[in-house]
Protein backbone atom coordinates (compact mmCIF):
# COMPACT_ATOMS: atom_id res chain seq x y z
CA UNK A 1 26.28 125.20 78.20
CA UNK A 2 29.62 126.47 76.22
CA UNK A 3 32.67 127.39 78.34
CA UNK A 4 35.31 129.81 77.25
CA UNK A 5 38.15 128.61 79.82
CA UNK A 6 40.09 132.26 80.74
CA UNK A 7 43.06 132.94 82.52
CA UNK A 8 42.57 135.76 84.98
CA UNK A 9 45.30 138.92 84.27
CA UNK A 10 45.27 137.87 80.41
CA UNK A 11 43.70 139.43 78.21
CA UNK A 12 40.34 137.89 77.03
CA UNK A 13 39.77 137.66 73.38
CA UNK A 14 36.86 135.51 71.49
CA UNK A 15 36.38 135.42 67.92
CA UNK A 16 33.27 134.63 66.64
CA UNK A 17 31.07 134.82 63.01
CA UNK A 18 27.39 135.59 63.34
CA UNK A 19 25.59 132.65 60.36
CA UNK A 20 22.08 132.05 59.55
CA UNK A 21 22.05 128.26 58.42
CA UNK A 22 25.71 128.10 58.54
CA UNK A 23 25.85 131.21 56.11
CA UNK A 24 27.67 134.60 57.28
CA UNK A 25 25.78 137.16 57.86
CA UNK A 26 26.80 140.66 56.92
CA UNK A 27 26.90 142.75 60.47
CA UNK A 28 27.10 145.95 58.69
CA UNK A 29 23.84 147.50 60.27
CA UNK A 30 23.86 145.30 63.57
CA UNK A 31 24.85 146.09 67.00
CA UNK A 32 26.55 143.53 68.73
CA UNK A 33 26.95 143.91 72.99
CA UNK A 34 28.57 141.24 75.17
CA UNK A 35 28.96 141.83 79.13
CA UNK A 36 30.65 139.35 81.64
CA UNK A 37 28.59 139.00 85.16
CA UNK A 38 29.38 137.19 88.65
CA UNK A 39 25.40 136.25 89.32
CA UNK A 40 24.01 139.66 88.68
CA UNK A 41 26.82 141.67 89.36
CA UNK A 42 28.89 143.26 86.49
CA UNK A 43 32.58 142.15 85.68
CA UNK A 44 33.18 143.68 82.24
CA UNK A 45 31.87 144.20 79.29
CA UNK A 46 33.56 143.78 76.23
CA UNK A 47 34.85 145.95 73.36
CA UNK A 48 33.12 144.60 69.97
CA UNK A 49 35.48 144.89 66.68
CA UNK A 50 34.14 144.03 63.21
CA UNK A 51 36.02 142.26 60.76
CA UNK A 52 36.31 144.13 57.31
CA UNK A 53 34.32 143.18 55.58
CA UNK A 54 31.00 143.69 57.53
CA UNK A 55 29.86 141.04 55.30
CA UNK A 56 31.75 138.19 56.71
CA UNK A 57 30.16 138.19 59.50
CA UNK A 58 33.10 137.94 61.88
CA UNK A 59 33.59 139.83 64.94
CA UNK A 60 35.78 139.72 67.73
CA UNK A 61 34.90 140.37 71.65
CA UNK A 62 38.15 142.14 74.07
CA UNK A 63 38.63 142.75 77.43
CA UNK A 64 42.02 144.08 77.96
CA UNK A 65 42.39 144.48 81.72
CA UNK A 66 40.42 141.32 83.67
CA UNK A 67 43.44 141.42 86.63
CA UNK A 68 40.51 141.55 88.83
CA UNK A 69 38.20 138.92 88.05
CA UNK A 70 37.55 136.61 90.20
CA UNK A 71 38.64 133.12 90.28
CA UNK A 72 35.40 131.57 89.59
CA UNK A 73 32.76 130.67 86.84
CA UNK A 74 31.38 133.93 84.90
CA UNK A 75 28.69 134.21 82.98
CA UNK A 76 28.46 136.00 79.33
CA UNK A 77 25.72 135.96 76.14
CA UNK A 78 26.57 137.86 73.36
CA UNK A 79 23.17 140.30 72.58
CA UNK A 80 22.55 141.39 68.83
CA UNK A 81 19.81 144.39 67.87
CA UNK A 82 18.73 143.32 64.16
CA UNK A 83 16.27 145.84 62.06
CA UNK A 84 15.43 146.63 66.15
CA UNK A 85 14.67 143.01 67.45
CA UNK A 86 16.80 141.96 70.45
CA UNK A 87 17.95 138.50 69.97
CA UNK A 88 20.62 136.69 72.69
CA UNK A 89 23.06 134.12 72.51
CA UNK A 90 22.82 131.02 74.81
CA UNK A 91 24.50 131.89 77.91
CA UNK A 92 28.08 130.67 78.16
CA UNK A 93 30.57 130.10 80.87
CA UNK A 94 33.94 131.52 81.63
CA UNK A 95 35.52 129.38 83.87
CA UNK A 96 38.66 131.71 85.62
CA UNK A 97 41.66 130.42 86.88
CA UNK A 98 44.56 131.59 88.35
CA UNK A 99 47.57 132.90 86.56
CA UNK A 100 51.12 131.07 87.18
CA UNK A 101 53.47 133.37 85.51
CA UNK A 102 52.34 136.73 87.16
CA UNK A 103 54.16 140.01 88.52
């Protein structure tokens, strides 16, 4: 399983590129969801941006606010809906530590 290490209170960014066969694949016409759970219960889910152009295949997951996460191991997959098919990323870690420079 992947892990995205995350500090809690910043903000959480991932950039990824959606390839078939190591080729980009234009994201134009596909919906792309991503939510962050403790077990089954729901931390956050996160705001999808497309890169311009579509065609690259690059997108880019944000949660601004995560001050309240807890300090623990999360859980994400990043869901696409292509031509209507539901297809799900391997489910990924997001280790959460503590913040050192904090208010």
């Amino acid at each position: 399983m992947q892990s995205v290490p995350h500090k809690r209170g910043d903000t959480f960014l991932f950039n990824a590129v959606l390839t078939d066969a190591g080729v980009p694949v234009d994201i134009t016409n596909i919906d792309i969801r991503c939510q962050i759970r403790d077990k089954d219960t729901l931390v956050a889910t996160a705001v999808v941006t497309k890169a311009v152009p579509n065609s690259d295949g690059a997108f880019s997951l944000r949660v601004s606010d995560t001050t309240a996460w807890p300090i623990k191991t999360l859980l994400s997959d990043i869901e696409y809906t292509i031509n209507g098919q539901i297809i799900s990323t391997e489910t990924f870690e997001i280790p959460v530590t503590k913040d050192i420079t904090r208010d």
